[in-house]
Protein backbone atom coordinates (compact mmCIF):
# COMPACT_ATOMS: atom_id res chain seq x y z
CA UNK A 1 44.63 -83.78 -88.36
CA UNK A 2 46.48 -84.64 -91.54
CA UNK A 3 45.58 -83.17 -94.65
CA UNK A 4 42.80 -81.26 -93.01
CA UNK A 5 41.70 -78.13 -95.63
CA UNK A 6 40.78 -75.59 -93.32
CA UNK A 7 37.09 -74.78 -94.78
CA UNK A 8 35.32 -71.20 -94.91
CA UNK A 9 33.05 -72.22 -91.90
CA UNK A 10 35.94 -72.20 -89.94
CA UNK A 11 37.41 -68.97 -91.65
CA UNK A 12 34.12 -67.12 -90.78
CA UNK A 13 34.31 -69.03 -87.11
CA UNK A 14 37.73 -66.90 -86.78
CA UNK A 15 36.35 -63.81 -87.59
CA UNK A 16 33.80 -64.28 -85.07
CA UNK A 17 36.00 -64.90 -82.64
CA UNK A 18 38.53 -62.09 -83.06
CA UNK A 19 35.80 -59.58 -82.71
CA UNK A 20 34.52 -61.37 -79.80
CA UNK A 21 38.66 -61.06 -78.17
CA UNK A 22 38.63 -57.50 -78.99
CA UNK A 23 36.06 -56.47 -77.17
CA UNK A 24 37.50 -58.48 -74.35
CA UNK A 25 40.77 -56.58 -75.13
CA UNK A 26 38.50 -53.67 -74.70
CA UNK A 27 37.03 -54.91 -71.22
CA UNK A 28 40.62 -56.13 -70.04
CA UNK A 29 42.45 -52.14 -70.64
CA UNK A 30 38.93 -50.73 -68.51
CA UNK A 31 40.70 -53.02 -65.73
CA UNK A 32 43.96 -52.21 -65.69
CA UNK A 33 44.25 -48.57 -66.68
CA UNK A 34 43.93 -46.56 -64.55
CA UNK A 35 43.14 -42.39 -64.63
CA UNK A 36 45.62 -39.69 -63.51
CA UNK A 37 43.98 -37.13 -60.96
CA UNK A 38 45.50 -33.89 -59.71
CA UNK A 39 47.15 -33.73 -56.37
CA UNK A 40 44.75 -31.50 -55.40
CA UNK A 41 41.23 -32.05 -56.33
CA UNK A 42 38.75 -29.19 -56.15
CA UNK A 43 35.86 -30.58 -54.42
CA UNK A 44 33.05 -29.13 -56.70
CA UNK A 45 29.53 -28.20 -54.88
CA UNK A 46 27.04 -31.06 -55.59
CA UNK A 47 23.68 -31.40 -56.24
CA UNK A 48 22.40 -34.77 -55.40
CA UNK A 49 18.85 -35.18 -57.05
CA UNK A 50 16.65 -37.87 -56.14
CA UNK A 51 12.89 -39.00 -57.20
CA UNK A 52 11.37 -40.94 -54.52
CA UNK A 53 7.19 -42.41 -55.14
CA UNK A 54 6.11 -44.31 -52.01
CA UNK A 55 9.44 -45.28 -50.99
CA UNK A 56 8.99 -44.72 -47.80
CA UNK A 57 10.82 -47.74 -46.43
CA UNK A 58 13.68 -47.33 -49.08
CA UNK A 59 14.34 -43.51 -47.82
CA UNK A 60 14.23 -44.56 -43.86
CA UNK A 61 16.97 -47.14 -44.40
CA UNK A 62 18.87 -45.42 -47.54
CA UNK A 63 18.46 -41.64 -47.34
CA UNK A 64 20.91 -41.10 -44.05
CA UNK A 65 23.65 -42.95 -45.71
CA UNK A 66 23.42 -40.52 -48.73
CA UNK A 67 23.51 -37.51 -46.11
CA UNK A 68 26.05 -38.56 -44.32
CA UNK A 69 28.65 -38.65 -46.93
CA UNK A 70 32.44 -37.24 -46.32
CA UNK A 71 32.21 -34.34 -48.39
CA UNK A 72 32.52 -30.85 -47.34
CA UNK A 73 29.87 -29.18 -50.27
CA UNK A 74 26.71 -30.91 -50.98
CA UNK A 75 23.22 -30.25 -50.93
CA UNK A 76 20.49 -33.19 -51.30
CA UNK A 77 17.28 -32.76 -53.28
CA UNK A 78 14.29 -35.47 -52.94
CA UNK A 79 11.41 -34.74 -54.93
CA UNK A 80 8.05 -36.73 -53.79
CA UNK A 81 6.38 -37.60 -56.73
CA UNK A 82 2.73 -38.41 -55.34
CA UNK A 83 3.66 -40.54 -52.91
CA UNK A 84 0.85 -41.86 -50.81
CA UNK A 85 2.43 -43.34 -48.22
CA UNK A 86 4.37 -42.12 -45.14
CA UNK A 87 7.30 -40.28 -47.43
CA UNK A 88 6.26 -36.83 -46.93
CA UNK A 89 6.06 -37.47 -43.15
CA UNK A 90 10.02 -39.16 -43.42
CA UNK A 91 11.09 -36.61 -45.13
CA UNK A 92 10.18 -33.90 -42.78
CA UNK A 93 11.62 -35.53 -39.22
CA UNK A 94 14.71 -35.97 -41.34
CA UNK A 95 14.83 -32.45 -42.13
CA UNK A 96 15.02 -31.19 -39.14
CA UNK A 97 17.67 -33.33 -38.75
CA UNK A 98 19.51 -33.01 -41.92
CA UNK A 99 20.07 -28.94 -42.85
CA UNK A 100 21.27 -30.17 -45.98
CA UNK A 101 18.41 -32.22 -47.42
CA UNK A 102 15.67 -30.20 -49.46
CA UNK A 103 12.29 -31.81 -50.56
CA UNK A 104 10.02 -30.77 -52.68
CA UNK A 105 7.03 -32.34 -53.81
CA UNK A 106 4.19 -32.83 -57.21
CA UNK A 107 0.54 -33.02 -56.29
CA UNK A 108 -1.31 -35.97 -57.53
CA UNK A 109 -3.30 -34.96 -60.78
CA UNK A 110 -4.79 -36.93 -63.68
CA UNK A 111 -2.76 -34.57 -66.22
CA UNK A 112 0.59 -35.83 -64.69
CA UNK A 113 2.08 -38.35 -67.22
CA UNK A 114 5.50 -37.98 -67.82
CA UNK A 115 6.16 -39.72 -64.48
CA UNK A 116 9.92 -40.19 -62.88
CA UNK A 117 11.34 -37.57 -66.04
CA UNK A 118 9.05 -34.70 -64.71
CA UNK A 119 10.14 -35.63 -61.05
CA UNK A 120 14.09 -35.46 -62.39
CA UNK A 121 13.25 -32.05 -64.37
CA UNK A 122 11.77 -30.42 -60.93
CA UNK A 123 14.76 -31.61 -58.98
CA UNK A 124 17.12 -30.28 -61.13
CA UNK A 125 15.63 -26.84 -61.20
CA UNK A 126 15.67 -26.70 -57.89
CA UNK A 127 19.42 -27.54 -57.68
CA UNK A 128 21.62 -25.08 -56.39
CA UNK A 129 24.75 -25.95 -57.77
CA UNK A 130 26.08 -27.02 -61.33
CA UNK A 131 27.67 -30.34 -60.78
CA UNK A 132 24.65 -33.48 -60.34
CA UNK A 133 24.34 -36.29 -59.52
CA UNK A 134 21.86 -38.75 -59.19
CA UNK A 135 20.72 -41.97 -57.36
CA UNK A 136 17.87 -44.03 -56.97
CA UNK A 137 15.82 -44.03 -53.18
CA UNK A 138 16.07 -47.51 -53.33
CA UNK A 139 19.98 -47.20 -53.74
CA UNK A 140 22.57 -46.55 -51.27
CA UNK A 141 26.09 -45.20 -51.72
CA UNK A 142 28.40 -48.15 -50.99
CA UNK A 143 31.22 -45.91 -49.19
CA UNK A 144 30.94 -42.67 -47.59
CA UNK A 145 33.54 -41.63 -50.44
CA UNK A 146 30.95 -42.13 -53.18
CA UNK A 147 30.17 -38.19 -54.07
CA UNK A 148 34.30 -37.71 -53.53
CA UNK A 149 35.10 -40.31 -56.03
CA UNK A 150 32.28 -39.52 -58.99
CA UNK A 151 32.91 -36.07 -59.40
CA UNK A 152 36.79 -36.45 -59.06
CA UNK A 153 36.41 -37.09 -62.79
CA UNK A 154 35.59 -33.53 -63.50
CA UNK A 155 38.70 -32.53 -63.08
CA UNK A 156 39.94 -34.02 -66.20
CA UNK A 157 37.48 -32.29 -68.27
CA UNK A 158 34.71 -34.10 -68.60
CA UNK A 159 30.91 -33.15 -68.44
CA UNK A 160 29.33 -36.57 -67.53
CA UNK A 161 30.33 -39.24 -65.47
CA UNK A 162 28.66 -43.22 -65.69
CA UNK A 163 28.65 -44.52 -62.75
CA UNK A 164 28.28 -48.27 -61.94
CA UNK A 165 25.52 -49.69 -59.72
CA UNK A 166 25.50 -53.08 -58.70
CA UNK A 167 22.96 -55.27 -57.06
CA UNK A 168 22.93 -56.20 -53.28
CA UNK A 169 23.74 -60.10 -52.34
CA UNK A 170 22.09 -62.28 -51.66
CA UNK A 171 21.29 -66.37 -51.86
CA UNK A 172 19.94 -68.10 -54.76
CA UNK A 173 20.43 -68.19 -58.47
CA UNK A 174 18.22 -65.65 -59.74
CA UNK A 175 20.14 -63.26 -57.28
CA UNK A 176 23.21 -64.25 -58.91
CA UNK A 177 22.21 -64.13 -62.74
CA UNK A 178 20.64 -60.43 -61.65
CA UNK A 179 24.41 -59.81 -60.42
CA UNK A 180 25.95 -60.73 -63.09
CA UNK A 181 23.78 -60.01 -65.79
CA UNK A 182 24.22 -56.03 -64.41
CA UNK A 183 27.98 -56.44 -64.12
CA UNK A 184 28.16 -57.93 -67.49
CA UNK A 185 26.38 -55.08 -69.50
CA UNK A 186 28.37 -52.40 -67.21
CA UNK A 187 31.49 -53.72 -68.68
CA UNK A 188 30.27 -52.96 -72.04
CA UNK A 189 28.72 -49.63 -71.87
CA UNK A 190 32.01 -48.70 -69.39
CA UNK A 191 34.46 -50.18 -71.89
CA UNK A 192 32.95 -48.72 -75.14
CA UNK A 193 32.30 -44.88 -72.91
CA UNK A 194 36.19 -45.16 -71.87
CA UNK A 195 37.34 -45.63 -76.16
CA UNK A 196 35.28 -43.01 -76.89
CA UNK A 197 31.82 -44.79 -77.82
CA UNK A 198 29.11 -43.64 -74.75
CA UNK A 199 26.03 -44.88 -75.06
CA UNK A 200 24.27 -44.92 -72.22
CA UNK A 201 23.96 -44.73 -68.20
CA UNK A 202 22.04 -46.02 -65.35
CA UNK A 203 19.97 -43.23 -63.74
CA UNK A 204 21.28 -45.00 -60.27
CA UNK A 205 24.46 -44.19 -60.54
CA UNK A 206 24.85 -40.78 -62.53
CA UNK A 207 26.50 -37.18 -63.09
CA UNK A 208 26.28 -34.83 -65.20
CA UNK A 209 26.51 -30.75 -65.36
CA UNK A 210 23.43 -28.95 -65.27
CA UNK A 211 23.96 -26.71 -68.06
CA UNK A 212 24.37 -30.20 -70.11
CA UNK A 213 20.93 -30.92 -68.99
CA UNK A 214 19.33 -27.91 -69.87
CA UNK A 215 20.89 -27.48 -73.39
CA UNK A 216 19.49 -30.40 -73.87
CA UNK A 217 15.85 -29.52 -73.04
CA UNK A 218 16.20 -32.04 -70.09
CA UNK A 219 14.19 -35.16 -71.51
CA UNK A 220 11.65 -33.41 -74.00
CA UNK A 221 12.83 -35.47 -77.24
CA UNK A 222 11.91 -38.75 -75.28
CA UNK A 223 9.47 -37.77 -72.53
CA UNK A 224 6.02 -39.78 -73.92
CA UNK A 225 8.53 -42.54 -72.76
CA UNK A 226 8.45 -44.06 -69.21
CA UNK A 227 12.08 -45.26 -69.71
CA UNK A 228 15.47 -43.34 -70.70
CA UNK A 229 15.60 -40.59 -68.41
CA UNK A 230 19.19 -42.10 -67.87
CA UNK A 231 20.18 -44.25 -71.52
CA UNK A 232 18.34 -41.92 -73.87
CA UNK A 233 19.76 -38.37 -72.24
CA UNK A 234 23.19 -39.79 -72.12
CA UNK A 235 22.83 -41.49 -75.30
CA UNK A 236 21.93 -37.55 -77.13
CA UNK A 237 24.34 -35.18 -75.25
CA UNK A 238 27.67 -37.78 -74.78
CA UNK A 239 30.32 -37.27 -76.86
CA UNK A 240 33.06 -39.16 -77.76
CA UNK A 241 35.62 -37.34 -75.48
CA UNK A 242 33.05 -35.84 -72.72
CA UNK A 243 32.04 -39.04 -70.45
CA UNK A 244 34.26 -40.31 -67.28
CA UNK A 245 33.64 -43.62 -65.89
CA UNK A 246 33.89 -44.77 -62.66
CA UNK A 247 33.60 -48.33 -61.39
CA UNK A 248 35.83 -48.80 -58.56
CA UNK A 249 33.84 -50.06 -55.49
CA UNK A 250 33.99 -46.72 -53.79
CA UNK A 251 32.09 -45.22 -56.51
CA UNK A 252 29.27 -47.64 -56.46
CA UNK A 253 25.72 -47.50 -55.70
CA UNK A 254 23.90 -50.19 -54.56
CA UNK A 255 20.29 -51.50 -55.17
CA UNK A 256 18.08 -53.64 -53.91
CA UNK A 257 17.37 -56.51 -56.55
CA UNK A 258 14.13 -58.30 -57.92
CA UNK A 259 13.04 -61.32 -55.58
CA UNK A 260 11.21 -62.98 -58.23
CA UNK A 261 12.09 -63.95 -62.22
CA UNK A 262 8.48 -62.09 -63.36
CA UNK A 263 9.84 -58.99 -62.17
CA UNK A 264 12.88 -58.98 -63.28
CA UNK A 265 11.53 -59.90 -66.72
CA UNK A 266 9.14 -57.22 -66.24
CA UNK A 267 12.26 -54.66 -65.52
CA UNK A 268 14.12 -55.99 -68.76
CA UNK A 269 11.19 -55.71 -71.03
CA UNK A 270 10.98 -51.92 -69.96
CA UNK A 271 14.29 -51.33 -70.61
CA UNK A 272 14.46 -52.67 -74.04
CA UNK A 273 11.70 -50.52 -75.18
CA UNK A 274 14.16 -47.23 -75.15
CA UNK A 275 17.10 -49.25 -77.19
CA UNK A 276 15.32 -48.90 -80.84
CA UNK A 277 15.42 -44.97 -79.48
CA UNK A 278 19.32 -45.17 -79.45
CA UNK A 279 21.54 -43.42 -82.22
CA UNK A 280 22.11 -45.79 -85.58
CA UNK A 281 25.74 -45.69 -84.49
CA UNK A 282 25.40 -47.07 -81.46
CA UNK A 283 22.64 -49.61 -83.04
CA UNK A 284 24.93 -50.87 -85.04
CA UNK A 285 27.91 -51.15 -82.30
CA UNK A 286 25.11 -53.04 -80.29
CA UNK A 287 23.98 -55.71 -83.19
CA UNK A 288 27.79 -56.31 -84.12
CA UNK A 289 28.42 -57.12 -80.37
CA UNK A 290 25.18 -59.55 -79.75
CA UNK A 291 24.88 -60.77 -83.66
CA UNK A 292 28.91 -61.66 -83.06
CA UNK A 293 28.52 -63.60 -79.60
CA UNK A 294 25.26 -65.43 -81.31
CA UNK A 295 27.04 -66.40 -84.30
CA UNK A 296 30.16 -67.55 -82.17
CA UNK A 297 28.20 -70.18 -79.85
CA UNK A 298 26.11 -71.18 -83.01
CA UNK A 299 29.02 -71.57 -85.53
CA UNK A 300 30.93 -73.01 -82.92
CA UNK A 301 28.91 -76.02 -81.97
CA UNK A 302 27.78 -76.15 -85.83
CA UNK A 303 31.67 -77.00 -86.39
CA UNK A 304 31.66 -79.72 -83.63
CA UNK A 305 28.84 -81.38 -85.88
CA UNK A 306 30.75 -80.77 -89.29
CA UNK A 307 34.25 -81.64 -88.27
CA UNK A 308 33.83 -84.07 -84.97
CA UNK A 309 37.35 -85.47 -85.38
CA UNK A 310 39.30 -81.61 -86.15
CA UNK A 311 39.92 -82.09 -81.95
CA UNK A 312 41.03 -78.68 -81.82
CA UNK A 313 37.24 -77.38 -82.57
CA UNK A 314 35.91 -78.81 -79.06
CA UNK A 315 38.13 -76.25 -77.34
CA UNK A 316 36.88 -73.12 -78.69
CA UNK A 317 33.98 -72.10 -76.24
CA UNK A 318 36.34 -73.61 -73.03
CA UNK A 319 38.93 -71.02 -74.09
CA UNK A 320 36.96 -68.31 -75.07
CA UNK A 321 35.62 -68.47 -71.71
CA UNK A 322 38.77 -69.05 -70.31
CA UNK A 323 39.83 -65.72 -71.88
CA UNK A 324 36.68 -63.91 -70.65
CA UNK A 325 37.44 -64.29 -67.08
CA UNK A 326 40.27 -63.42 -67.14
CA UNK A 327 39.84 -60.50 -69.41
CA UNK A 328 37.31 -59.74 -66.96
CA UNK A 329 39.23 -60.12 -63.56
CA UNK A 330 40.88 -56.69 -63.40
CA UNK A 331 37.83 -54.97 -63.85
CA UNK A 332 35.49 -57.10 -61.53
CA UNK A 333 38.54 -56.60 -59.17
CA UNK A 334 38.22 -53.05 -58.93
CA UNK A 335 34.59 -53.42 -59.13
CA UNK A 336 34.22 -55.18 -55.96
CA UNK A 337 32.45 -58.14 -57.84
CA UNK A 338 35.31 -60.97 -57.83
CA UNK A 339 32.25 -63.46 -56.71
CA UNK A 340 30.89 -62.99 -59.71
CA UNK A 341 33.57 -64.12 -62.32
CA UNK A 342 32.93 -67.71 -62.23
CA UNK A 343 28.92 -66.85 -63.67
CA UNK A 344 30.50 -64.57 -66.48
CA UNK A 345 30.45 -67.58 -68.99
CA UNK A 346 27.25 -68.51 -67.59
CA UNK A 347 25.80 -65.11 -68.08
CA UNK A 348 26.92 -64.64 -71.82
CA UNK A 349 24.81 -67.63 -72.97
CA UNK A 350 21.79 -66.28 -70.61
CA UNK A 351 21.48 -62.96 -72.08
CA UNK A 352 21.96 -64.41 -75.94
CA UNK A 353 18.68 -66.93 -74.70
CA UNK A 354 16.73 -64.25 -72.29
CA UNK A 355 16.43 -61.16 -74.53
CA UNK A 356 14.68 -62.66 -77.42
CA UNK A 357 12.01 -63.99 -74.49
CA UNK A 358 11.46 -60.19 -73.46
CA UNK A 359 11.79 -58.70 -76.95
CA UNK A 360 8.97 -61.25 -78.19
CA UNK A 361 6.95 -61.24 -74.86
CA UNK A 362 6.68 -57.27 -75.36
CA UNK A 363 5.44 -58.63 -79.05
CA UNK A 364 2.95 -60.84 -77.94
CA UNK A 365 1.54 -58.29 -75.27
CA UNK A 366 1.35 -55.50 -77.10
CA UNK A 367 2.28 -55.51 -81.16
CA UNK A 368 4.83 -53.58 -81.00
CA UNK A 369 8.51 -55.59 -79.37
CA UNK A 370 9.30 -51.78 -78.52
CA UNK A 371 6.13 -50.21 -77.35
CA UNK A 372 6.56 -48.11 -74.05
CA UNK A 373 4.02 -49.81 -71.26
């Protein structure tokens, strides 16, 4: 437009923005580099650990796929944790089947209250070997080559390795928001783990060495908490230079979804209660990111209102979006989750609306937007 003075909204509008493109810069190198392995990888011994509480149907249909995985040194450890269903009884046909699988089991007791942690703790105890890794029993390995292509990441030096899990698929649009809501948020904890700035993990999808885990005190700074025996451990003992990633679809894990939007609110309200728990540093990572993508949507439309014939402002969100996907389409690629690209845009603008409904729905129910429940 002639004679158009280009005014500090706008300025600040740019600012935004570039922040917002480097962190897609960020997500788009995840994508398309790619790590440099040995020629020949030792195939470490592996501990698999996994908590299992009345999953009995979860460890009939998922537990044989995690046994029968194409790798020569692996031993599989399922701790019941007071199951009262038919788990104990599962686990012991598939034991004789299975020489590998070990179980091991916590009475039911009225003292017990540090729930899935105290499970993990027991597990790990009773691992044999140095190198674990865990998944959920509602999980399942998505290739045989899953323990193969986690802990090929030890081999260039690190001591913990984030996983990805995705959700399974299935039809309707809560399905596909859960998707891509989960694919979303990997991208940022891989891409920000990858420059050097871990922050967390997903206890689905997880490795790490047990003499990390025990230097650590296992979960003792956070166990009152029902949440973060996967963010908060990673979140204390990664360093900048000591966490692999892995993403590629033979690496995944995959779990079986919420079927309804109460639970899945239910799930994201117990996750944010272990976030205020985080380091300051990665606090403040976490606030630029969000406060920066709600001050680009906002400032954005604001400048449609202000300046309605600068044309150029009604093309900001289309190309930002534009740029996201395909910032976005290496990594998704490799990911397995190509489906999903298309709901990225989508997505951004649903998180920026559903987190304030589960940080003040946690307010309303209890006081406290961060109380454990």
């Amino acid at each position: 437009m002639d004679g158009f003075d280009f005014p500090l909204l706008l300025f600040v509008l740019c600012a935004i923005c570039a922040i917002r493109l480097s962190y897609l810069a960020l997500v788009f190198m995840l994508g398309i580099k790619k790590d440099v392995y040995p020629e020949n990888i030792d195939l470490v011994p592996v501990s698999i650990v996994i908590s299992a509480r009345n999953e009995a149907d979860n460890l009939m249909t998922f537990l044989p796929i995690v046994l029968e995985q194409d790798y020569p040194n692996f031993e599989v450890i399922v701790v019941n944790d007071r199951s009262v269903d038919e788990t104990e009884d599962i686990l012991r046909a598939f034991k004789v089947k299975y020489p590998r699988l070990f179980t091991t089991a916590i009475a039911p007791t009225d003292q017990h209250w540090a729930g899935k942690k105290y499970a993990l703790t027991i597990g790990v105890k009773a691992a044999k070997n140095d190198f674990l890794l865990h998944i959920d029993a509602d999980c399942y390995p998505q290739s045989k080559n899953w323990i193969r292509e986690m802990v090929k990441r030890y081999t260039l030096g690190k001591e913990i390795i984030v996983g990805y899990g995705p959700y399974s698929k299935t039809s309707g649009l809560l399905n596909a928001l859960i998707r891509s809501e989960t694919s979303l948020i990997a991208s940022q904890y891989l891409s920000l783990a990858k420059i050097g700035i871990p922050y967390m993990g997903v206890g689905r999808n997880l490795s790490y060495k047990k003499d990390l885990f025990f230097q650590n005190k296992g979960f003792a700074s956070h166990m009152e908490l029902m949440s973060g025996d996967d963010d908060l451990f990673i979140n204390e003992v990664a360093k900048n230079k000591n966490v692999g990633v892995a993403f590629d679809s033979d690496a995944n894990t995959v779990s079986v979804p919420e079927s309804s939007f109460s639970a899945w609110l239910e799930q994201k309200r117990r996750h944010l209660t272990t976030s205020i728990h985080y380091k300051w540093s990665t606090q403040i990572v976490l606030l630029l990111q969000y406060f920066s993508a709600y001050l680009f949507y906002i400032l954005a439309i604001i400048s449609i209102f202000v300046y309605p014939s600068w044309y150029p402002i009604y093309g900001v969100i289309p190309v930002f979006w534009l740029l996201m996907i395909g910032a976005l389409y290496p990594l998704y690629k490799r990911m397995g989750q190509l489906d999903l690209l298309i709901w990225a845009p989508i997505t951004d603008v649903f998180i920026l609306l559903f987190y304030p409904v589960a940080y003040f729905q946690n307010l309303i129910l209890s006081g406290n937007p961060w109380k454990n429940y």
